[in-house]
C-alpha atoms as a PDB file:
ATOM      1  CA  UNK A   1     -15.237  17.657  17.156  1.00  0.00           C
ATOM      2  CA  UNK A   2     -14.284  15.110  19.794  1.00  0.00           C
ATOM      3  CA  UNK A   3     -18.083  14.865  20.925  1.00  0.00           C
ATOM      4  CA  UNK A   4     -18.644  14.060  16.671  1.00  0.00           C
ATOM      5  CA  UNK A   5     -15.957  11.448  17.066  1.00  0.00           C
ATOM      6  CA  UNK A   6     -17.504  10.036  20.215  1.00  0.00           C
ATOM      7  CA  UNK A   7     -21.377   9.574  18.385  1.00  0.00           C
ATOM      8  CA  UNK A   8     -20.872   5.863  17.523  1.00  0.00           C
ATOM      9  CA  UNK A   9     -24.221   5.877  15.264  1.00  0.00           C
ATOM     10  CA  UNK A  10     -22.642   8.247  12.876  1.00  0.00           C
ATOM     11  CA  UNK A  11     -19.656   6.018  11.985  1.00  0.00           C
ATOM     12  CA  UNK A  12     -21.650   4.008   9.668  1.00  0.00           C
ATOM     13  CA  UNK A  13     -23.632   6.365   7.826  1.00  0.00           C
ATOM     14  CA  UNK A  14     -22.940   7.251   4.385  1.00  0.00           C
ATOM     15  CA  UNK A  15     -24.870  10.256   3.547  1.00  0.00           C
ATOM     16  CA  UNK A  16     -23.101  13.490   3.280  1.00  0.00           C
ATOM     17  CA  UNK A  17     -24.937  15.385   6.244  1.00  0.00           C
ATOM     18  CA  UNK A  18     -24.175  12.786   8.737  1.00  0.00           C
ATOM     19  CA  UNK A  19     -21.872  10.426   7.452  1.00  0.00           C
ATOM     20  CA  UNK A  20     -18.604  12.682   6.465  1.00  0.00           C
ATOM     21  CA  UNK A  21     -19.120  13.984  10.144  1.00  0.00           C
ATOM     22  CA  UNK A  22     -16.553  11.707  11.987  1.00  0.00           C
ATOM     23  CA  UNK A  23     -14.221  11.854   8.578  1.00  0.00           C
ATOM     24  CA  UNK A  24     -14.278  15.836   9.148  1.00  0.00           C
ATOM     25  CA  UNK A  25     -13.655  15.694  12.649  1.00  0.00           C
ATOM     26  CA  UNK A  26     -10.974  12.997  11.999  1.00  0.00           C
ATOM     27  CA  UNK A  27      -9.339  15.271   9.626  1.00  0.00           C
ATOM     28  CA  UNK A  28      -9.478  18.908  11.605  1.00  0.00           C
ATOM     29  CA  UNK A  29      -8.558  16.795  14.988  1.00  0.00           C
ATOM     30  CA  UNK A  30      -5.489  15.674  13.159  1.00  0.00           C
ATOM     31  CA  UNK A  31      -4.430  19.137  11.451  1.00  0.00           C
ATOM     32  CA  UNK A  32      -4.999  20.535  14.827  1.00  0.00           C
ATOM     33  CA  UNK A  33      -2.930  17.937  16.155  1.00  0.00           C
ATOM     34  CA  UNK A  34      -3.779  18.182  19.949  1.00  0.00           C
ATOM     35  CA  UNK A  35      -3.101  15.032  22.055  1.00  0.00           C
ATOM     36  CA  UNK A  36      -6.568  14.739  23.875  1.00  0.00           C
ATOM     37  CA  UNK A  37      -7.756  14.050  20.232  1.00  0.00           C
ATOM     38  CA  UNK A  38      -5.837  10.337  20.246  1.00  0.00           C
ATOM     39  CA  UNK A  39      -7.753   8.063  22.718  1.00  0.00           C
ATOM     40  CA  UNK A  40     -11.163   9.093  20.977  1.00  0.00           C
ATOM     41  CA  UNK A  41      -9.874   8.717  17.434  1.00  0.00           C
ATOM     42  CA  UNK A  42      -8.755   5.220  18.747  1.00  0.00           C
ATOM     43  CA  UNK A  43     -11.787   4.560  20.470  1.00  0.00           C
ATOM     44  CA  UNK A  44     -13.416   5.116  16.973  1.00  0.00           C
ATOM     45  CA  UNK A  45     -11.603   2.603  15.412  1.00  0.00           C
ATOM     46  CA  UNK A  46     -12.453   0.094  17.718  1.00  0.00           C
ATOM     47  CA  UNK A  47     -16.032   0.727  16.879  1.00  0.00           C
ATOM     48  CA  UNK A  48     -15.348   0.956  13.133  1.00  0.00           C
ATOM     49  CA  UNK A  49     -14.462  -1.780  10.578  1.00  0.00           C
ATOM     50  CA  UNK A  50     -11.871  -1.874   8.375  1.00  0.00           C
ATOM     51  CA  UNK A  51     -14.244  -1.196   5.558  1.00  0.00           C
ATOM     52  CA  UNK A  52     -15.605   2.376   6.676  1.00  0.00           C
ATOM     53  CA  UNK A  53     -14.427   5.843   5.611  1.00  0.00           C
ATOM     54  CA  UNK A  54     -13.544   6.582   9.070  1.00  0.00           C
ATOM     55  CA  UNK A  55     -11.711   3.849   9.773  1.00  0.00           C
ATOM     56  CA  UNK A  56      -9.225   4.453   7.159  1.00  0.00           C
ATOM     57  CA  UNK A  57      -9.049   8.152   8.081  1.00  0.00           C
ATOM     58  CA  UNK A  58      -8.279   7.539  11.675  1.00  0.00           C
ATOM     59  CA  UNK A  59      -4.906   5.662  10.606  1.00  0.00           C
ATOM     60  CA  UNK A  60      -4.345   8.500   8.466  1.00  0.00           C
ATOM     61  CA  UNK A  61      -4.721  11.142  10.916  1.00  0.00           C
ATOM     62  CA  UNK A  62      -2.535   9.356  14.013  1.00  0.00           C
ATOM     63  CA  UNK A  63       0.407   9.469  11.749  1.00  0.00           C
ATOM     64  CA  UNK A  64       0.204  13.379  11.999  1.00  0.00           C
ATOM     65  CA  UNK A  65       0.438  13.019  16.001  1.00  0.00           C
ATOM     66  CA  UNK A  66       4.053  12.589  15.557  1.00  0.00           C
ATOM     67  CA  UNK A  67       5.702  11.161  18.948  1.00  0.00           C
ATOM     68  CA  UNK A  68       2.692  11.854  20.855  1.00  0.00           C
ATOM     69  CA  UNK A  69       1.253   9.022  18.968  1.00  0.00           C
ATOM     70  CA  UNK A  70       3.203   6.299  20.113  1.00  0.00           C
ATOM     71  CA  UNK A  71       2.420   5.638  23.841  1.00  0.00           C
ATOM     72  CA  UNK A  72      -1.228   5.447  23.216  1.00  0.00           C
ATOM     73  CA  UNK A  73      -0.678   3.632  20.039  1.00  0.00           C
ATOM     74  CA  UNK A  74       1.523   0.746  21.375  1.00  0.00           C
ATOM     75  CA  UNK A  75      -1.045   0.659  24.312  1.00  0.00           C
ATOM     76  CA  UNK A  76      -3.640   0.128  21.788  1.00  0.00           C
ATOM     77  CA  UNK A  77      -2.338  -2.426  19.687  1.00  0.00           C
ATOM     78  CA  UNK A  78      -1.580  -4.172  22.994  1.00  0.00           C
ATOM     79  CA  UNK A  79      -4.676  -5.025  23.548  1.00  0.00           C
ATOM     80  CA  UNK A  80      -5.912  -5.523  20.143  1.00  0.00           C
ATOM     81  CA  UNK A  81      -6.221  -9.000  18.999  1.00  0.00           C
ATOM     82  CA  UNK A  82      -7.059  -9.373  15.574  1.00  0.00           C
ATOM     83  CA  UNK A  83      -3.373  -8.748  13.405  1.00  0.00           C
ATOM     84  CA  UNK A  84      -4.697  -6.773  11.064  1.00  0.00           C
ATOM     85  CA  UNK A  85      -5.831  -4.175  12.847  1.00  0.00           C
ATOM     86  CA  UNK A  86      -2.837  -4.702  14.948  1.00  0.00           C
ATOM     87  CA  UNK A  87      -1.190  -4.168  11.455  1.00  0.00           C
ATOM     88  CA  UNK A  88      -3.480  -1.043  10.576  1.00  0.00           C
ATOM     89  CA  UNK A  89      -2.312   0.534  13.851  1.00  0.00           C
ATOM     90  CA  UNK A  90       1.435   0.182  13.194  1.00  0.00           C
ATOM     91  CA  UNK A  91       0.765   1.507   9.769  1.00  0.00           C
ATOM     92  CA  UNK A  92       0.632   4.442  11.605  1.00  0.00           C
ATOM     93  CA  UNK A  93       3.425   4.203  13.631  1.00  0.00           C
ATOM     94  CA  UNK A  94       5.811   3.205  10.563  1.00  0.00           C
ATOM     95  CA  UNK A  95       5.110   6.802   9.110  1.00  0.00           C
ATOM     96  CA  UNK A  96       5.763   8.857  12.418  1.00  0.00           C
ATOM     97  CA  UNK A  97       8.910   9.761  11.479  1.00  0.00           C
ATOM     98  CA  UNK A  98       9.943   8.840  14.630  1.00  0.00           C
ATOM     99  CA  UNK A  99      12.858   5.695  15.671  1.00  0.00           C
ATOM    100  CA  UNK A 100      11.973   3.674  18.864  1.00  0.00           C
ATOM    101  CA  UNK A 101      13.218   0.206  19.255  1.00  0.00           C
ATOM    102  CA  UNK A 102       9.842  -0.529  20.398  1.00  0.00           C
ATOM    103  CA  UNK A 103       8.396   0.380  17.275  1.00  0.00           C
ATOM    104  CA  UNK A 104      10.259  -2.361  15.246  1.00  0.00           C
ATOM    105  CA  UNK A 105      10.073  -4.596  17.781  1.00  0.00           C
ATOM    106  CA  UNK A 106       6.244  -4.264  17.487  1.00  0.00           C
ATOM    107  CA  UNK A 107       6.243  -4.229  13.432  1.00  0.00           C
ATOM    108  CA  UNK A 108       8.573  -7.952  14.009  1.00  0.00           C
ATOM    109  CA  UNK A 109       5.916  -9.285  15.804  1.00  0.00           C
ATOM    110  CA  UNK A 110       3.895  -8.750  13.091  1.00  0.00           C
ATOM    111  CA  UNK A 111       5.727  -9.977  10.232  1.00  0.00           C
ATOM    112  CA  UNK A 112       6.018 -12.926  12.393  1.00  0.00           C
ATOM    113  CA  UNK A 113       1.957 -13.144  12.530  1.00  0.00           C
ATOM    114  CA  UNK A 114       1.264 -11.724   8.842  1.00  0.00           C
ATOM    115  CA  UNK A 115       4.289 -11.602   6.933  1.00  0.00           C
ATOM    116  CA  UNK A 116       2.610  -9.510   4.195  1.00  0.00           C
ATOM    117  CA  UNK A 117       1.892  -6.980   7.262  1.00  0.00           C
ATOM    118  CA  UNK A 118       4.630  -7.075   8.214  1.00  0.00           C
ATOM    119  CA  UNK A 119       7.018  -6.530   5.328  1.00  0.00           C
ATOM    120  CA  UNK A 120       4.097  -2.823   4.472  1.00  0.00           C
ATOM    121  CA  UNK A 121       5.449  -1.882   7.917  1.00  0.00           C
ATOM    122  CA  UNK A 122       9.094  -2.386   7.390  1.00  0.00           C
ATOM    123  CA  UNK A 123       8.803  -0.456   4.009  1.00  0.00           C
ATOM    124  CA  UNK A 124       7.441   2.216   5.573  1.00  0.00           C
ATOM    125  CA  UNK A 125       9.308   2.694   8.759  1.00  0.00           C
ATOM    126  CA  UNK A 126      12.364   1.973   6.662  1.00  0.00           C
ATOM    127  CA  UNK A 127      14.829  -0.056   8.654  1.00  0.00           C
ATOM    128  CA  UNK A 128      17.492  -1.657   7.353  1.00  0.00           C
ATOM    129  CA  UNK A 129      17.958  -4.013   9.753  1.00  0.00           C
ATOM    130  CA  UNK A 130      14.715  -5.846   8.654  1.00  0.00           C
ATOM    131  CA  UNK A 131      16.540  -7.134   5.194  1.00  0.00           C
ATOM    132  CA  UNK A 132      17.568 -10.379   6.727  1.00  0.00           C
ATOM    133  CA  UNK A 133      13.982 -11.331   7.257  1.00  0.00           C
ATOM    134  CA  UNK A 134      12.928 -10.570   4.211  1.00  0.00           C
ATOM    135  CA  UNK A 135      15.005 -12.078   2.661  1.00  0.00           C
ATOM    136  CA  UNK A 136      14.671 -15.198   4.288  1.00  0.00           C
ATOM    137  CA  UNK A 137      10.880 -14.593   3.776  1.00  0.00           C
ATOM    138  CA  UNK A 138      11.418 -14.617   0.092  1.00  0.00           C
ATOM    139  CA  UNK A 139      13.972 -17.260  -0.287  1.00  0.00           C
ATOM    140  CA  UNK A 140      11.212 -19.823   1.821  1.00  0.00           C
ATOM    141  CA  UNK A 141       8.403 -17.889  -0.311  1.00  0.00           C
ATOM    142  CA  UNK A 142       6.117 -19.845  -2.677  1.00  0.00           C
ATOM    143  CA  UNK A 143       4.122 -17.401  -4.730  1.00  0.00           C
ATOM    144  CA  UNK A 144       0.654 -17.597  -5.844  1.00  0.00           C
ATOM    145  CA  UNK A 145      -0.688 -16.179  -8.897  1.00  0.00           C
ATOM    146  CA  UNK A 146      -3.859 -17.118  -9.616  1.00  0.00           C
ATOM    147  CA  UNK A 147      -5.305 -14.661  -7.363  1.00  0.00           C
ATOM    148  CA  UNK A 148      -7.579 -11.437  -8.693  1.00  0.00           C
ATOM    149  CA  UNK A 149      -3.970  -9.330  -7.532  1.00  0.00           C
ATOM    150  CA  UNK A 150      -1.294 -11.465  -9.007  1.00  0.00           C
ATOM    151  CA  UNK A 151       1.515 -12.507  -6.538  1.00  0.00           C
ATOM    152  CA  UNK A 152       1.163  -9.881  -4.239  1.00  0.00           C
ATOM    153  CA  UNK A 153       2.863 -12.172  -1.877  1.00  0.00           C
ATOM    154  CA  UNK A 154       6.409 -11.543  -4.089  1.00  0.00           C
ATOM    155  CA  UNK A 155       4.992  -7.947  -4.854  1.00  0.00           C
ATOM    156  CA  UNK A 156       4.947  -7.031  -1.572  1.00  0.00           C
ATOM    157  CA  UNK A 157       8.450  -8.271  -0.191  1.00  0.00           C
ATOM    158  CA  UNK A 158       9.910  -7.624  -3.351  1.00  0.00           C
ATOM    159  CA  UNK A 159       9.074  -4.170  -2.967  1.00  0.00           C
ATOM    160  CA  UNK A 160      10.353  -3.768   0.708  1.00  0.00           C
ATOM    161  CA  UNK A 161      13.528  -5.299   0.073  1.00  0.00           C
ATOM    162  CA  UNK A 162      14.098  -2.492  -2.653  1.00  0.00           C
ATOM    163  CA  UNK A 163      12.744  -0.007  -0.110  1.00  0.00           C
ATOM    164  CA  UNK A 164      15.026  -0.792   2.493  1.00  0.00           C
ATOM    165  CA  UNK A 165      18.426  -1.092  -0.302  1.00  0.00           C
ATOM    166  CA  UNK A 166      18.246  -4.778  -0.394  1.00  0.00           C
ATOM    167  CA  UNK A 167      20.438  -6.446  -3.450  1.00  0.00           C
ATOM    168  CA  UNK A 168      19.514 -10.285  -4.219  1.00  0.00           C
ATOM    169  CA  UNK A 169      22.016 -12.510  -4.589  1.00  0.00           C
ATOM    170  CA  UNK A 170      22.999 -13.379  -8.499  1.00  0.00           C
ATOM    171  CA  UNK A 171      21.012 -16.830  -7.256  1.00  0.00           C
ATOM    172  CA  UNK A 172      17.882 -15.115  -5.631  1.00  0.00           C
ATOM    173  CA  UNK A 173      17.946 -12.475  -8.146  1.00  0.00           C
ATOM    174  CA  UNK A 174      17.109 -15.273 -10.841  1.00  0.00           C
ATOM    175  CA  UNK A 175      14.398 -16.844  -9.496  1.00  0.00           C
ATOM    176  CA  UNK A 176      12.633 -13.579  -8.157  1.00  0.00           C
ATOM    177  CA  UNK A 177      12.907 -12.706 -12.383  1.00  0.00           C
ATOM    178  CA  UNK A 178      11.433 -16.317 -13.094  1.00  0.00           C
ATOM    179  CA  UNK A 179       8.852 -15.270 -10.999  1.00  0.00           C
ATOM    180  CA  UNK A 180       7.682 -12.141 -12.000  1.00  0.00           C
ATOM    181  CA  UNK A 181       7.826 -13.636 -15.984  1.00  0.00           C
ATOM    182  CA  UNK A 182       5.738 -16.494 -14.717  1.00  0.00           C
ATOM    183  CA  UNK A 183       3.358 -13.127 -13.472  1.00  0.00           C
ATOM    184  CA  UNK A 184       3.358 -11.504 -16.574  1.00  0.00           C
ATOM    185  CA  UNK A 185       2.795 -14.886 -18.557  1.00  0.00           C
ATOM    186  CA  UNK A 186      -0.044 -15.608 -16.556  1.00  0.00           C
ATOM    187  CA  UNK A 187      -1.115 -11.978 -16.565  1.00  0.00           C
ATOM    188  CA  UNK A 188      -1.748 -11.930 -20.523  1.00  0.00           C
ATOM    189  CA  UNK A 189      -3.825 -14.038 -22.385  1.00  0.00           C
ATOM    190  CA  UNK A 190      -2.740 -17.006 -24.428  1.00  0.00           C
ATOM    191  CA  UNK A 191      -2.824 -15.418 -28.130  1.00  0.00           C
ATOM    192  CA  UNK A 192      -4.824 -16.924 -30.258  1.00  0.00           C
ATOM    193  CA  UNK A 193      -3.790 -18.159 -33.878  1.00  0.00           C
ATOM    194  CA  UNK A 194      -3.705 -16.194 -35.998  1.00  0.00           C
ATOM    195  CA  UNK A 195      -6.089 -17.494 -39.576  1.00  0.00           C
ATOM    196  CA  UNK A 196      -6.123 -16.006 -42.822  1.00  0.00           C
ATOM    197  CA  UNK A 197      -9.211 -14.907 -44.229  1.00  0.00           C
ATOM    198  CA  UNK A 198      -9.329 -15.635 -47.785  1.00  0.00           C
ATOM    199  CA  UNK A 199     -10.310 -13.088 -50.458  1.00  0.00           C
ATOM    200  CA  UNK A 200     -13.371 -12.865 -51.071  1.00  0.00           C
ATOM    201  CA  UNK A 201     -14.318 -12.598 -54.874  1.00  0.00           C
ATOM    202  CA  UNK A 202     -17.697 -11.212 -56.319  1.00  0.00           C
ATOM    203  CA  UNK A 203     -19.681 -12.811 -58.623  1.00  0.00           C
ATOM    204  CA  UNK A 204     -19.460 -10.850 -61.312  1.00  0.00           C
ATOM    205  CA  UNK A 205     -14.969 -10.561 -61.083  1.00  0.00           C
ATOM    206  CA  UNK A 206     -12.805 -12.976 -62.898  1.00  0.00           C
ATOM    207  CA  UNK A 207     -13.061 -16.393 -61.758  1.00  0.00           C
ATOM    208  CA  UNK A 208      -9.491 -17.150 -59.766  1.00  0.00           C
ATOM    209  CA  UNK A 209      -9.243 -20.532 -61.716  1.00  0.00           C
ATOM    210  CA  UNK A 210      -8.028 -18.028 -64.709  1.00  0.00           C
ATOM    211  CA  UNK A 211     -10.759 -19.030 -67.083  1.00  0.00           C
ATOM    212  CA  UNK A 212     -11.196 -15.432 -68.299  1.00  0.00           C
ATOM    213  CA  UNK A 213     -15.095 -16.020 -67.198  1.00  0.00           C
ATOM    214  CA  UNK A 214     -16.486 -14.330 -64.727  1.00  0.00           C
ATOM    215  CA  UNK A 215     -16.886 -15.936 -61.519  1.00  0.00           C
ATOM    216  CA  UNK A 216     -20.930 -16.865 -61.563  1.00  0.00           C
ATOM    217  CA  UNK A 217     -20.642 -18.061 -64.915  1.00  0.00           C
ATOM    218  CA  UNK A 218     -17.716 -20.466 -63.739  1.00  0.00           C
ATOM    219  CA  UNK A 219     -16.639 -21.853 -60.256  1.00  0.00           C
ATOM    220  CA  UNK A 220     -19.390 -20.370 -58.113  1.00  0.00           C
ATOM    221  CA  UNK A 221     -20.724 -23.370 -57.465  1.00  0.00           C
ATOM    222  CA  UNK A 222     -17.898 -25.429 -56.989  1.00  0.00           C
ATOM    223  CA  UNK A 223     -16.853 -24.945 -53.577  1.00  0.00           C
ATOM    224  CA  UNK A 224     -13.335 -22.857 -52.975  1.00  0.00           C
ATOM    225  CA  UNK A 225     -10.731 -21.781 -55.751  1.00  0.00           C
ATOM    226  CA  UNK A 226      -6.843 -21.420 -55.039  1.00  0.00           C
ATOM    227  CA  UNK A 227      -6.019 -18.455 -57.034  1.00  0.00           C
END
């Protein structure tokens, strides 16, 4: 399975005879759980891109490695420069279930790169000690929401505030709920007014005017009636 893992020109393919491949051997490597299967899973995602089955699976799969994980891990987001990836690697130390200072030392430096990133990481990991920099993250924040995703920004640390047991002060607590109403405002569209059809009368009914004619012997010509 390792030897799978190692065969860089299957990472990319997407048909199911070669492609799923490296995504099988990600998966078995990580049930089996044995540690020589962690350097070539994160060789693999060096040679992957964020946007490939494997990819994901390999950030998947570390988690499972438990405390094995986290030398190699740390080493490898070392020397990784891009924070994302940095950030995709931590994703799978937040959900070890394992406490090391250096872990949320690591996730800070993050935050303090991507604060988005950063905030995932302290959600997951899940401590509490990260609440003042949220915090101050969201009292400084700005939201956007014209994007395809909303405010994901105030989505985001919102949501890892909550995670963590984080209560807003009466002050922050009203403009986080101006916020998300601004969202949902935004969100649906403007409804449009609302105009009255009127009746429509055959020829042959009673004219509205109350002649007692019928309509196409009276005021079908003359343009519209109030009944």
């Amino acid at each position: 399975m390792i030897a799978i893992l190692d065969d860089d020109d299957t990472h990319y393919r997407s048909d199911t005879s070669d492609g799923w491949g490296p995504v099988h051997a990600v998966d078995l490597l990580a049930e089996i759980g044995a540690p020589e299967a962690i350097e070539p899973m994160l060789d693999a995602f060096h040679c992957t891109e964020w946007d490939t089955i494997v990819h994901d699976r390999i950030i998947g799969g570390l988690q499972r490695f438990g405390v094995a994980a986290i030398e190699p891990v740390l080493e490898a987001v070392a020397q990784t420069e891009n924070v994302l990836d940095r950030a995709a690697l931590c994703e799978s130390l937040s959900k070890l279930g394992v406490r090391d200072e250096r872990l949320y030392a690591v996730f800070c430096s993050v935050f303090d790169e991507d604060v988005i990133s950063g905030a995932l990481l302290f959600g997951a990991y899940g401590d509490p000690r990260a609440l003042p920099l949220l915090e101050a993250a969201i009292e400084d924040l700005d939201p956007t929401f014209d994007g395809p995703l909303g405010p994901r920004d105030l989505i985001e640390l919102d949501a890892a505030f909550h995670e963590l047991g984080g209560v807003y002060s009466p002050a922050l607590q009203a403009r986080v709920d101006a916020w998300f109403a601004e969202a949902e405002a935004r969100r649906r569209p403007a409804a449009s007014p609302t105009v009255r059809a009127a009746a429509k009368v055959g020829r042959n009914d009673p004219c509205p005017c109350g002649s007692g004619k019928k309509h196409k012997k009276c005021c079908i010509g003359a343009g519209p009636t109030s009944p």
